[in-house]
C-alpha atoms as a PDB file:
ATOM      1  CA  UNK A   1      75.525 -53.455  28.605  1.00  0.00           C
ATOM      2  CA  UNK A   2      74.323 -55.466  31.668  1.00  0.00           C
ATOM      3  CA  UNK A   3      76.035 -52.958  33.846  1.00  0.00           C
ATOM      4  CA  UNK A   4      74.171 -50.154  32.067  1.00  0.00           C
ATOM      5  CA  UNK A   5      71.088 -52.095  32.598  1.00  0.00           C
ATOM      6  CA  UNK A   6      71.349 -52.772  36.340  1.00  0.00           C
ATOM      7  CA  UNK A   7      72.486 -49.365  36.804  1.00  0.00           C
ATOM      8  CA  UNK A   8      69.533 -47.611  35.063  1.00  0.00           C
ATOM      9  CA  UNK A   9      66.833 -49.879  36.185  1.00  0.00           C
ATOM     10  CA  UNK A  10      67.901 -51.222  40.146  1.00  0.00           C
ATOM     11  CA  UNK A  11      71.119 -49.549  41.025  1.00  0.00           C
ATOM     12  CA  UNK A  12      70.693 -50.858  44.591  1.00  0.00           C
ATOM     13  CA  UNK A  13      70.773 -54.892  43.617  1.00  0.00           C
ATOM     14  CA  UNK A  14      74.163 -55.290  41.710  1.00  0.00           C
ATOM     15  CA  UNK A  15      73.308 -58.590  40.516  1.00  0.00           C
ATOM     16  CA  UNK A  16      69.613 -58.151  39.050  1.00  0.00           C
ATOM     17  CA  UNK A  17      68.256 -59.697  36.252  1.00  0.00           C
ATOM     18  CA  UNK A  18      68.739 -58.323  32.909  1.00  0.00           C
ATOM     19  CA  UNK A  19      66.125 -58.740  29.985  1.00  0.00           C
ATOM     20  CA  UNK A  20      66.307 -62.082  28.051  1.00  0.00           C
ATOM     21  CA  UNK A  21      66.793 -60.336  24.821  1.00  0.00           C
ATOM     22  CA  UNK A  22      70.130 -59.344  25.756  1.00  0.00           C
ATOM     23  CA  UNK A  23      72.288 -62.670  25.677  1.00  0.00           C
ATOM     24  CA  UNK A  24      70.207 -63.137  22.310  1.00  0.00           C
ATOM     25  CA  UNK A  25      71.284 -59.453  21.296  1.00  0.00           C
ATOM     26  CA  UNK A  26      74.810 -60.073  22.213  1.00  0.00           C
ATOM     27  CA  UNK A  27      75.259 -63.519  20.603  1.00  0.00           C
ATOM     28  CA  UNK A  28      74.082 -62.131  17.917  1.00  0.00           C
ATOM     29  CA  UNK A  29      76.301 -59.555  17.653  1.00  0.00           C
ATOM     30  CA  UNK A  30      79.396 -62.047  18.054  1.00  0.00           C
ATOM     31  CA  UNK A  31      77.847 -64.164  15.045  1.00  0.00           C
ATOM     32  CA  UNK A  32      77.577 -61.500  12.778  1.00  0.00           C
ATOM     33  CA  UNK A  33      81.259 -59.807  13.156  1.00  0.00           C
ATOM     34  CA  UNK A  34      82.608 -63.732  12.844  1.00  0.00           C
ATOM     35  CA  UNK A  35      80.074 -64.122   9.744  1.00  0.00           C
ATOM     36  CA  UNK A  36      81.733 -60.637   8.145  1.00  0.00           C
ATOM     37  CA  UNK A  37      85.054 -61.128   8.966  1.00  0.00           C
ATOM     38  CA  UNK A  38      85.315 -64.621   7.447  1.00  0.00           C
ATOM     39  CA  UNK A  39      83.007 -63.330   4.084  1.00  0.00           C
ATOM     40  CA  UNK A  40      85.669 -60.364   4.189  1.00  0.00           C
ATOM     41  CA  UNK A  41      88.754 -62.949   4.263  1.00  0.00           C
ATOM     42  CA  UNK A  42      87.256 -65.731   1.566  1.00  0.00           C
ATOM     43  CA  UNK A  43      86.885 -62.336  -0.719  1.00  0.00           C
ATOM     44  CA  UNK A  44      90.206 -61.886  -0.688  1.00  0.00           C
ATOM     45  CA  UNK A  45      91.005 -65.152  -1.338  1.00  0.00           C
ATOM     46  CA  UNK A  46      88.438 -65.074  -4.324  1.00  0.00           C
ATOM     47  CA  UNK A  47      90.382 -61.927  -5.871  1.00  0.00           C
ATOM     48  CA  UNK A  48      87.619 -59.967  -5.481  1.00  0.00           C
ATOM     49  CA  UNK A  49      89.817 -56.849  -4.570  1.00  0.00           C
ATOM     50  CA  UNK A  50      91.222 -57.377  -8.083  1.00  0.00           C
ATOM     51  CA  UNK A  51      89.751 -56.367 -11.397  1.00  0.00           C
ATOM     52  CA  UNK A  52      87.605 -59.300 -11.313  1.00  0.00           C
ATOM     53  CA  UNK A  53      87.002 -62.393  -9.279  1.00  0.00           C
ATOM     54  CA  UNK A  54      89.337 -65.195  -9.829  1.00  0.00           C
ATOM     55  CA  UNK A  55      87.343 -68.077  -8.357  1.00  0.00           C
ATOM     56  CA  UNK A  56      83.485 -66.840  -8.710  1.00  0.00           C
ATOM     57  CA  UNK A  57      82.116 -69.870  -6.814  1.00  0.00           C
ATOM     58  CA  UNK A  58      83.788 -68.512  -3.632  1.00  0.00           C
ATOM     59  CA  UNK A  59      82.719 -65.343  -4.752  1.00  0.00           C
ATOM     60  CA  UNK A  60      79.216 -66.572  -4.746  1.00  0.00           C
ATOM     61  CA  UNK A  61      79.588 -68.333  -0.894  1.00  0.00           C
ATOM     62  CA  UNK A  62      80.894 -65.031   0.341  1.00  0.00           C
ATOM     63  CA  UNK A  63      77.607 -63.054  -1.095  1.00  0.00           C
ATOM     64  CA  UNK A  64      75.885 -65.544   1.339  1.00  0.00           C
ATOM     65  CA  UNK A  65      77.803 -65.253   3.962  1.00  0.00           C
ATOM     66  CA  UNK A  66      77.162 -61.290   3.424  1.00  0.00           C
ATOM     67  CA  UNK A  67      73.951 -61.620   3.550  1.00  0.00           C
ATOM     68  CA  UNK A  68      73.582 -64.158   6.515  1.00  0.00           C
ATOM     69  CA  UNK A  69      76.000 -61.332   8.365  1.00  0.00           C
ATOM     70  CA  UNK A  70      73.329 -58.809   7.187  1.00  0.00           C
ATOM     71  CA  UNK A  71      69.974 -60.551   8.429  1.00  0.00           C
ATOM     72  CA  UNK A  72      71.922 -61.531  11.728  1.00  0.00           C
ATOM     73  CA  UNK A  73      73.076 -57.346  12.167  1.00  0.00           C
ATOM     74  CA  UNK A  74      69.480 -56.464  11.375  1.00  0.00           C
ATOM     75  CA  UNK A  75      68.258 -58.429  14.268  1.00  0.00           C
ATOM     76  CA  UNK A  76      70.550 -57.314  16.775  1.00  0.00           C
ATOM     77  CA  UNK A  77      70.077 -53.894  15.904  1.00  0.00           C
ATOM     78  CA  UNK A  78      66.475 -54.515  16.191  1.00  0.00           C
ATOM     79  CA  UNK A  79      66.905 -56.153  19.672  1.00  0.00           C
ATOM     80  CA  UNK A  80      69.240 -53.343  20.945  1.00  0.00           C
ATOM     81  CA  UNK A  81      67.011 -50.785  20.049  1.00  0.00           C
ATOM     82  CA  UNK A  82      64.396 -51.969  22.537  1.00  0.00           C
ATOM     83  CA  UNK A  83      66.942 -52.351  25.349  1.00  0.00           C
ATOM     84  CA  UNK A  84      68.162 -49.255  25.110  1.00  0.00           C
ATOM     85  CA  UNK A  85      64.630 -47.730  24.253  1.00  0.00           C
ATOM     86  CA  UNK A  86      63.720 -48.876  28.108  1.00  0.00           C
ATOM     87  CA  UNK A  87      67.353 -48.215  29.684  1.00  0.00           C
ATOM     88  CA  UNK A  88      66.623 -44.375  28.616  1.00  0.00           C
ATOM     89  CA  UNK A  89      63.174 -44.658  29.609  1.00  0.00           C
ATOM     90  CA  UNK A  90      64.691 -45.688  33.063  1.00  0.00           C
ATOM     91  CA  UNK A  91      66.897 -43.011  32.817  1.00  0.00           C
ATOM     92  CA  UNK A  92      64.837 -40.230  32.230  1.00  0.00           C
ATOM     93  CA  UNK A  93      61.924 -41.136  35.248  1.00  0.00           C
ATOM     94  CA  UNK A  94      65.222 -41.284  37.649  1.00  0.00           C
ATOM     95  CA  UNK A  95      66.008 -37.957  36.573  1.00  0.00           C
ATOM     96  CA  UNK A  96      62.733 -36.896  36.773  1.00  0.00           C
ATOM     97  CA  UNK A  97      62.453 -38.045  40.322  1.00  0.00           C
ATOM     98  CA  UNK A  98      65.729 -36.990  41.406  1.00  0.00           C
ATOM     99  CA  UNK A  99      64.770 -33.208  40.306  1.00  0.00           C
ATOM    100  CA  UNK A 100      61.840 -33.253  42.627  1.00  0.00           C
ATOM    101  CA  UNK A 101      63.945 -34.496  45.322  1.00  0.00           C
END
């Protein structure tokens, strides 16, 4: 993403600074595949896949889990959508300018 960035908005400086929501964005991102993949595992072990869970109060800590994953993806989607909102904004002016070239 950083590459995308520096491409779209200064493709002449290689190392130029990227906005400071995207370290939060991608940390986020990390956090919130860990947070599903470990609800995902301590389901199994709760025999939720069966016909009913076997150990409920797991059960229960993996519906948190879910939802911590959830609030976590909703703010990283939320965050992306900005960067990218500018990286095509970017985009489309240098295309713009390019065609009048």
């Amino acid at each position: 993403m950083t590459e995308i960035w520096t491409g779209s908005m200064h493709p002449d400086e290689p190392y130029s600074e990227t906005p400071a929501t995207m370290p939060v964005w991608w940390g986020l991102w990390i956090v919130t595949s860990i947070a599903g993949n470990i609800s995902m595992r301590m389901s199994i072990e709760a025999g939720l896949f069966g016909e009913y869970a076997s150990d409920v109060p797991l059960y229960k800590t993996t519906l948190y889990i879910d939802l911590f994953s959830a609030v976590t993806g909703i703010i990283a989607a939320w965050l992306i959508l900005g960067i990218l909102r500018s990286i095509a904004e970017a985009q489309d002016m240098r295309i713009q300018a390019d065609a009048f070239d």
